[in-house]
N, C-alpha and C. Protein backbone atom coordinates (compact mmCIF):
# COMPACT_ATOMS: atom_id res chain seq x y z
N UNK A 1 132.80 -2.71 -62.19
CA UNK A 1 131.56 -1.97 -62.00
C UNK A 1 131.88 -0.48 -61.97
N UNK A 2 131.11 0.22 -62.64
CA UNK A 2 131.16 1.58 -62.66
C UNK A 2 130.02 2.77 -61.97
N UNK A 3 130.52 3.56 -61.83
CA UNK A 3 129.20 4.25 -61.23
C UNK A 3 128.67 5.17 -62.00
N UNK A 4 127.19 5.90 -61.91
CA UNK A 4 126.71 6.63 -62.93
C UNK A 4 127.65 7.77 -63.21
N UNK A 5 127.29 8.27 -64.07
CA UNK A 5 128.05 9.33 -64.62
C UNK A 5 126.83 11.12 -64.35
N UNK A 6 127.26 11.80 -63.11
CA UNK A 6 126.37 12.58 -62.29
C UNK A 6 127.05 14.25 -62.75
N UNK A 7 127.73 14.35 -63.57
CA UNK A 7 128.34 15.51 -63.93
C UNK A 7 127.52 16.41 -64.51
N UNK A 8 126.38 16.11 -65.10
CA UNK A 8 125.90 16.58 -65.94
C UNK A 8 124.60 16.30 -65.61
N UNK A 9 123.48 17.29 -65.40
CA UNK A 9 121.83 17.59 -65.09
C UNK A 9 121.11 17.99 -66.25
N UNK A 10 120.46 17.34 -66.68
CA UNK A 10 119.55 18.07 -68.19
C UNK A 10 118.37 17.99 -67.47
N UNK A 11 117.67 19.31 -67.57
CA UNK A 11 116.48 19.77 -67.36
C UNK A 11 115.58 20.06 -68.15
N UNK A 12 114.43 20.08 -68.48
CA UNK A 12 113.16 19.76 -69.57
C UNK A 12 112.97 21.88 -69.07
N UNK A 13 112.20 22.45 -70.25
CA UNK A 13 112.12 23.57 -70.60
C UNK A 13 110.81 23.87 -69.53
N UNK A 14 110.08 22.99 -69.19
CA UNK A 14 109.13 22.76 -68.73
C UNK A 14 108.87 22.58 -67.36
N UNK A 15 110.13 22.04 -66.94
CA UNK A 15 110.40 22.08 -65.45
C UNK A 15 110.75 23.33 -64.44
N UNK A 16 109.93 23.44 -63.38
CA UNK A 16 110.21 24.37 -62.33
C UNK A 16 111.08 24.10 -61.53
N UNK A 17 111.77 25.85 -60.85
CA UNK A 17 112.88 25.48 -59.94
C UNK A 17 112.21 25.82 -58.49
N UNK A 18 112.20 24.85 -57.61
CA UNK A 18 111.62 25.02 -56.78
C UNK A 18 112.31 25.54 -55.33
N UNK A 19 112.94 26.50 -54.77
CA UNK A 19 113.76 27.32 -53.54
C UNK A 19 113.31 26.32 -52.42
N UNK A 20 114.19 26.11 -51.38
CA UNK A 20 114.11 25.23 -50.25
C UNK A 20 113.11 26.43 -49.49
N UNK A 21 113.67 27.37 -49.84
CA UNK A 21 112.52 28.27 -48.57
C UNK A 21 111.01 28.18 -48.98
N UNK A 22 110.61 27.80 -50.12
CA UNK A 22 109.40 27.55 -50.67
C UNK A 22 108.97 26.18 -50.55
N UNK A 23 109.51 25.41 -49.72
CA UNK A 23 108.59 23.83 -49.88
C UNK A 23 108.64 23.70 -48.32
N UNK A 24 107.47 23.11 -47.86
CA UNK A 24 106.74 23.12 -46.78
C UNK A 24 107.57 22.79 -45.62
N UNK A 25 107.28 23.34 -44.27
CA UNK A 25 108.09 22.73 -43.28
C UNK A 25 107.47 21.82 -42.38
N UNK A 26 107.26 21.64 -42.64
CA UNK A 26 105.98 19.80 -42.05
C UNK A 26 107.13 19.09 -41.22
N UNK A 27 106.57 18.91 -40.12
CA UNK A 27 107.30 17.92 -39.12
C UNK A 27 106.17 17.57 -38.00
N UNK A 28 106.76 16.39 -37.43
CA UNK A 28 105.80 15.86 -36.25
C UNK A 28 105.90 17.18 -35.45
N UNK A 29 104.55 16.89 -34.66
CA UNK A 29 104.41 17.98 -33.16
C UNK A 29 105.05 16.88 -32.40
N UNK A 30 106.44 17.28 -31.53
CA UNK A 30 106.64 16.47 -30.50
C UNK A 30 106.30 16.64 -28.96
N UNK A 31 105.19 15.86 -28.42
CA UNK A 31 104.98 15.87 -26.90
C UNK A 31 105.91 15.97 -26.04
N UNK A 32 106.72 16.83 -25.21
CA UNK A 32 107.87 15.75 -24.61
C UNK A 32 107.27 15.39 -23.19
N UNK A 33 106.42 15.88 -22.72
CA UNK A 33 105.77 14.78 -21.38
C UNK A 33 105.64 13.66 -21.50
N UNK A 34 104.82 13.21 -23.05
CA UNK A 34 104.40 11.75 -22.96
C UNK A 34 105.52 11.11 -24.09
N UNK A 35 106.50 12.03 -24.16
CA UNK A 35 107.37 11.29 -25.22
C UNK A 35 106.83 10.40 -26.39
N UNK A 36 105.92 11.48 -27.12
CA UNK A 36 105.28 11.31 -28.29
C UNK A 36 105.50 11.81 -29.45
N UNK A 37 104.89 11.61 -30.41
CA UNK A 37 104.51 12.90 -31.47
C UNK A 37 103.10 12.52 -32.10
N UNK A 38 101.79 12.61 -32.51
CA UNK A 38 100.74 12.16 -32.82
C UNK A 38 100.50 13.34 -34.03
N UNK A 39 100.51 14.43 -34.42
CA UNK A 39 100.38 15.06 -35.77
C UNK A 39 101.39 15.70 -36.37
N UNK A 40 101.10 16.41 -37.15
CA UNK A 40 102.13 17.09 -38.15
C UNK A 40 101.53 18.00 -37.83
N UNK A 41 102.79 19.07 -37.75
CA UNK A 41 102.15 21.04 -37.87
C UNK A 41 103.70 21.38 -38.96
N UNK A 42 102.98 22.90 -39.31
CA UNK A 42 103.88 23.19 -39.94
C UNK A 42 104.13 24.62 -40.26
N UNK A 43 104.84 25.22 -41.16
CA UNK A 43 105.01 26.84 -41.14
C UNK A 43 105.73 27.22 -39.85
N UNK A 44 104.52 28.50 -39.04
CA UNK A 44 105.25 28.82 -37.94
C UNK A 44 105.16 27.91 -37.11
N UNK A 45 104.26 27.37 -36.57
CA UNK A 45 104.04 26.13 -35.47
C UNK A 45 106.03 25.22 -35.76
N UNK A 46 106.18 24.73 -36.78
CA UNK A 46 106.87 24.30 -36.87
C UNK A 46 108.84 24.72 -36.59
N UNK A 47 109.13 26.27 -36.99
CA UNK A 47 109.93 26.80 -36.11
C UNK A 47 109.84 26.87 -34.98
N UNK A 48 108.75 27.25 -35.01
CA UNK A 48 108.62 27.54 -33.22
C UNK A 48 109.02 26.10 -32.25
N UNK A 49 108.85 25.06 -32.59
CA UNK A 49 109.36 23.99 -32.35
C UNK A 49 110.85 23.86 -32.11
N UNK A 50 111.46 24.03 -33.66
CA UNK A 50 112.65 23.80 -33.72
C UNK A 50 113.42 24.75 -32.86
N UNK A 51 113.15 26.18 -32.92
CA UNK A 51 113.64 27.16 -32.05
C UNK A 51 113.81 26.43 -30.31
N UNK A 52 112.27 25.95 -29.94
CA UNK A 52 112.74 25.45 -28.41
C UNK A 52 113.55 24.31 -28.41
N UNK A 53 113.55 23.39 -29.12
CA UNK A 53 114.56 22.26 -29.60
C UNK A 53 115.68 22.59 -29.56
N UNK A 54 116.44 23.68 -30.08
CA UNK A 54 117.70 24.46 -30.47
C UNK A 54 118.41 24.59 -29.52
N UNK A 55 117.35 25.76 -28.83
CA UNK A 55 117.17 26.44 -27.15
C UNK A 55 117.71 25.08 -26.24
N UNK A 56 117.35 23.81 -26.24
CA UNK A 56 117.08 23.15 -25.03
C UNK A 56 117.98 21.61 -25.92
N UNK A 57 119.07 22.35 -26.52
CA UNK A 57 120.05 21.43 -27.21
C UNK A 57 121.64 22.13 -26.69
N UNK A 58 122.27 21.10 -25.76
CA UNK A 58 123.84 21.84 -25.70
C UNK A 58 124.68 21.44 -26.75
N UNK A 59 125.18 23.18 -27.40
CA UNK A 59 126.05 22.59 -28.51
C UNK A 59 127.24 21.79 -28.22
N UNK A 60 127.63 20.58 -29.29
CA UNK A 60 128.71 19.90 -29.88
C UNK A 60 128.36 18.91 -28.02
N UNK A 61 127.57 18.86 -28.06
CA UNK A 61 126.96 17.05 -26.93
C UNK A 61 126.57 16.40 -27.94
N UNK A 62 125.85 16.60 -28.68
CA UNK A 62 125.61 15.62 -29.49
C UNK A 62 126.26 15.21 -30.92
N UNK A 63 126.71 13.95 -31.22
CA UNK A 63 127.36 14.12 -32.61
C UNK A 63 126.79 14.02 -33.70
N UNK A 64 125.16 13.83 -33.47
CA UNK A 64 124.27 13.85 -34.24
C UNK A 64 124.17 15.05 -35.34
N UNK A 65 124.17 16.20 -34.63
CA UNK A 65 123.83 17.60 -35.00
C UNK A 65 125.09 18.31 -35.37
N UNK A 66 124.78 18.67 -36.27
CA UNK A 66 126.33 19.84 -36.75
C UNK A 66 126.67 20.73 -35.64
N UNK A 67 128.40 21.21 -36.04
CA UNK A 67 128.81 22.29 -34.83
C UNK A 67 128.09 23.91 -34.60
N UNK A 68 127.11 23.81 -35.48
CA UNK A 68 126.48 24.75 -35.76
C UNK A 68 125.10 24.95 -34.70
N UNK A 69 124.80 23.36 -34.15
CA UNK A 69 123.38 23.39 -33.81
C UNK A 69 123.16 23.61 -32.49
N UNK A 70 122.40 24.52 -31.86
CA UNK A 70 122.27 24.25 -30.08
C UNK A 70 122.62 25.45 -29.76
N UNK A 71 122.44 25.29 -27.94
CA UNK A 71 123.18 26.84 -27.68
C UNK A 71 124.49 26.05 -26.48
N UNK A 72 125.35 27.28 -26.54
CA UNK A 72 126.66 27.18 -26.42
C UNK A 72 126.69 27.16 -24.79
N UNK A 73 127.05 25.88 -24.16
CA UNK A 73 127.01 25.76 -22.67
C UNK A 73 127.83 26.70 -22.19
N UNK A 74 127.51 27.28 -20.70
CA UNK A 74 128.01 27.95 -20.22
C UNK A 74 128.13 27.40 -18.63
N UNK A 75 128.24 26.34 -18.53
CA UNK A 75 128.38 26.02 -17.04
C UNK A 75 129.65 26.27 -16.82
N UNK A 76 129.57 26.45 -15.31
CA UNK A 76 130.99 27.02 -15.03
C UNK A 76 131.08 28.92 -15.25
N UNK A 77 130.21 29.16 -15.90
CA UNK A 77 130.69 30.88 -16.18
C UNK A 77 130.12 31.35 -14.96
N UNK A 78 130.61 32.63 -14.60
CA UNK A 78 129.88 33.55 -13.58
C UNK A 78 128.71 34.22 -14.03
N UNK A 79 127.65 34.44 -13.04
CA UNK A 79 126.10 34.56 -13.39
C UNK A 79 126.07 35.85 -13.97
N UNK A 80 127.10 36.39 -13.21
CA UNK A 80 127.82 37.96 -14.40
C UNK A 80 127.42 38.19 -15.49
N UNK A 81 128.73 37.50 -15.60
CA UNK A 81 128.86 36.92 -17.52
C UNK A 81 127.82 36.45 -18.00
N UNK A 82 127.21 35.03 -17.28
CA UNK A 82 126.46 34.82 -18.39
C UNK A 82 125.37 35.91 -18.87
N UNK A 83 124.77 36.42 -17.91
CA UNK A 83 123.54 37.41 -18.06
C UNK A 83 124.15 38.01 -19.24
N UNK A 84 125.19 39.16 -19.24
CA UNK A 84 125.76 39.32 -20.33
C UNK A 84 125.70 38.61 -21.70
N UNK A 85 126.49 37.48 -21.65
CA UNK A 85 126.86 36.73 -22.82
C UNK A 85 125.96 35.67 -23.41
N UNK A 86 124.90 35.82 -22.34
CA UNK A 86 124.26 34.41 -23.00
C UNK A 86 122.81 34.97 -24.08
N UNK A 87 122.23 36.49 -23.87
CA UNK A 87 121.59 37.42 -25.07
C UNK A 87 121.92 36.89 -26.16
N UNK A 88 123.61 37.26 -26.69
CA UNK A 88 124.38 36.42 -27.99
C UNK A 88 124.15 35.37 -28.06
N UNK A 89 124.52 34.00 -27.48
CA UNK A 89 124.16 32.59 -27.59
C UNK A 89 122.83 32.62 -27.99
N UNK A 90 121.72 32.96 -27.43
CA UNK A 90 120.73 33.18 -27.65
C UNK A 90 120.62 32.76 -28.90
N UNK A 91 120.67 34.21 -29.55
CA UNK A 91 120.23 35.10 -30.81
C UNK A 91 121.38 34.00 -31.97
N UNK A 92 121.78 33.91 -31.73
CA UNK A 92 122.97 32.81 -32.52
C UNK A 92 122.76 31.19 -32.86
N UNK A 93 121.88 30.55 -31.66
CA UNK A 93 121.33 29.44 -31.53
C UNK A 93 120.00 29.62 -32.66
N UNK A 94 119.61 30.15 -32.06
CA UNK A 94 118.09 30.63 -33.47
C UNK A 94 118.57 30.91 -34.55
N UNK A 95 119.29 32.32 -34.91
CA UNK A 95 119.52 32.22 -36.20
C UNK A 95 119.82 30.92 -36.94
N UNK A 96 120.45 30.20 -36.68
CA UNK A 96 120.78 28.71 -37.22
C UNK A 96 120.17 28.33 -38.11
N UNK A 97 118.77 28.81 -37.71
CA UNK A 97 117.39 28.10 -38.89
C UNK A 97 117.43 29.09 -40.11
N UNK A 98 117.79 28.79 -41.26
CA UNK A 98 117.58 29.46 -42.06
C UNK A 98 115.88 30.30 -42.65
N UNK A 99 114.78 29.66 -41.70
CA UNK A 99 113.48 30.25 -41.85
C UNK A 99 113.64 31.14 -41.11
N UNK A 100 114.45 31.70 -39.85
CA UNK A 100 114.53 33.10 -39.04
C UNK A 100 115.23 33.88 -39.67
N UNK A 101 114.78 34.96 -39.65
CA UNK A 101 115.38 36.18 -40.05
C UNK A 101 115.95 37.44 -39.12
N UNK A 102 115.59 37.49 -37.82
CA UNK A 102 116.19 38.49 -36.85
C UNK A 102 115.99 37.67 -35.56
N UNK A 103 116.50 37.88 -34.77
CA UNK A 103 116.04 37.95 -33.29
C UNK A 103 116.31 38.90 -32.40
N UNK A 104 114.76 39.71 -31.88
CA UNK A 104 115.18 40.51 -31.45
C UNK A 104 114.40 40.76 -29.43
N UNK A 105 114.69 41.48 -29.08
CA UNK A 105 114.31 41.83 -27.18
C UNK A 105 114.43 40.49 -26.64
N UNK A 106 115.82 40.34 -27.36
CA UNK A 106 116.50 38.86 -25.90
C UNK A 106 116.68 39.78 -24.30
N UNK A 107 115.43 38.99 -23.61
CA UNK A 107 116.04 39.15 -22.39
C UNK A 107 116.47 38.09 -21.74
N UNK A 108 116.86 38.15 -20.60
CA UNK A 108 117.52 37.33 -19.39
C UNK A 108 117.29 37.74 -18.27
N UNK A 109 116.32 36.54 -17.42
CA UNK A 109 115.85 36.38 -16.19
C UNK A 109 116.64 35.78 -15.61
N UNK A 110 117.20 35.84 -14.25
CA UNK A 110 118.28 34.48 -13.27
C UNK A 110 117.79 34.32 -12.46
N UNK A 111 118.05 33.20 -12.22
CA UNK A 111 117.29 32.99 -10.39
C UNK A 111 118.93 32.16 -10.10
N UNK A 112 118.91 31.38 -8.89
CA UNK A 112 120.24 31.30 -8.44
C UNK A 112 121.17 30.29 -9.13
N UNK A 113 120.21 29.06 -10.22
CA UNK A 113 121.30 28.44 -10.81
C UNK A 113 120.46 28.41 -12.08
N UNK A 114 119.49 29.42 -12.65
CA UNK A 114 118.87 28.47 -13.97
C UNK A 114 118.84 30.61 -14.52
N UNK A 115 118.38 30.07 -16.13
CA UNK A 115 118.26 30.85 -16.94
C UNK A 115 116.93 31.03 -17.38
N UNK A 116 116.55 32.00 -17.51
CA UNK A 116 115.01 32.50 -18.16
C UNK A 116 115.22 33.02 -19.41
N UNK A 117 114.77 32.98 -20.59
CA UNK A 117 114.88 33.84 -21.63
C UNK A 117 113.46 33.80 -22.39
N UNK A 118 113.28 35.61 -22.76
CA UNK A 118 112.43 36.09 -23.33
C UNK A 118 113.19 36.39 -24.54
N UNK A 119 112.20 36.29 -25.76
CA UNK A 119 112.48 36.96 -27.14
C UNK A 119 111.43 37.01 -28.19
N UNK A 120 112.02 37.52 -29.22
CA UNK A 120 110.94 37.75 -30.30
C UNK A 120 111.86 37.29 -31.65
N UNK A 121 111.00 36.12 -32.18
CA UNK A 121 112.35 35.72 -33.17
C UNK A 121 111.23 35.62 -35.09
N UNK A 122 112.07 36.56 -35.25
CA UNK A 122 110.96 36.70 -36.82
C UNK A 122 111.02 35.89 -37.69
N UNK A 123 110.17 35.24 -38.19
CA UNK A 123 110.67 34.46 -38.84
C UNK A 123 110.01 34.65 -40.39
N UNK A 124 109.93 33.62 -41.79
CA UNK A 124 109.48 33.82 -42.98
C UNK A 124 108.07 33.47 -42.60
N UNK A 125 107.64 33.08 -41.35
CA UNK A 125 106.18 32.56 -41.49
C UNK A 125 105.33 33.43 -40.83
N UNK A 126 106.11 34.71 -39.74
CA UNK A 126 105.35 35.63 -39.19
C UNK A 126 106.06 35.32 -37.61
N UNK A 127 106.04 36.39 -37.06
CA UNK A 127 106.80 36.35 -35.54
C UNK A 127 106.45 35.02 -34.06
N UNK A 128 107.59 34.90 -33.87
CA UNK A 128 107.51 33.46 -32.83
C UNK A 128 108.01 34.46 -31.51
N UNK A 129 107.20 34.40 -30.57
CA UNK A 129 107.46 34.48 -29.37
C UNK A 129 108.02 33.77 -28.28
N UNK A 130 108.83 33.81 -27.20
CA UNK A 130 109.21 33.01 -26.92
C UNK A 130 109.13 33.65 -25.03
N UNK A 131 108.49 32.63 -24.52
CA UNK A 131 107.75 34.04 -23.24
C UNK A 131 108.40 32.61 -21.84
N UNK A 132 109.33 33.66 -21.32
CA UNK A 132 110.20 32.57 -20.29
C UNK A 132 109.89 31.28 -20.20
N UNK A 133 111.59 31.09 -21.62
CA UNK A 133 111.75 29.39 -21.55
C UNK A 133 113.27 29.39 -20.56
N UNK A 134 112.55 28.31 -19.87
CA UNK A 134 114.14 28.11 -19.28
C UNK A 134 115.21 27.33 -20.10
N UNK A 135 116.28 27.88 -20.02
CA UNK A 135 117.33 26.79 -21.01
C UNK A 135 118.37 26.38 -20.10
N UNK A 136 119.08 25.67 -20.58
CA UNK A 136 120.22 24.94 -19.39
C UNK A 136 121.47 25.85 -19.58
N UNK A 137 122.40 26.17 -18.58
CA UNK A 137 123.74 26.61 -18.72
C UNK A 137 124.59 25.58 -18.65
């Protein structure tokens, strides 16, 4: 048995090339109170999703997701540091999505063991706000 022979793509004169950044970003809305999802949103609704998803994902816990995906735990760091270092994680966790294009006025709120973060993350669909999410260290 042989397998197809995939070296070679012939395309009709007629056919369009269609850019990943140009075809729709449609995904379920996920509930997480009632651990649902009941519609589809999409465009910005739909980063804006993935962004808190990202946010509220510790990288390389899961082996699901590339080493690329999540933000970078910091338990164990001093509240110092993180205030410092965790702006970057931030802004690094978002970029990920290839629909963002900047992220910018990362702040950082602390209270005695949790993280607050404010930002503004631009994206191809028009600006996502992000107005104190807590994320895990």
């Amino acid at each position: 048995m042989s397998l197809p022979d995939t070296s070679t793509t012939v395309m009709a004169d007629d056919m369009e090339t269609v850019r990943e950044r140009d075809l729709p970003a449609k995904t379920w809305k996920l509930d997480i109170e009632r651990g649902s999802a009941a519609q589809i949103i999409d465009d910005r609704e739909s980063v804006a999703q993935a962004i808190l998803l990202s946010l509220s994902t510790i990288r390389w816990a899961h082996l699901i997701y590339s080493e690329d995906y999540g933000l970078e735990n910091m338990v164990g760091s001093p509240m110092n540091f993180a205030r410092v270092e965790f702006p970057r994680r931030v802004a690094e966790a978002i970029l990920q999505d290839d629909r963002v294009t900047s992220v910018t006025g990362v702040k950082v709120e602390t209270t005695k063991d949790e993280l607050f973060v404010t930002c503004l993350a631009n994206t191809v669909y028009g600006d996502v706000k992000l107005l104190r999410e807590r994320v895990p260290i």
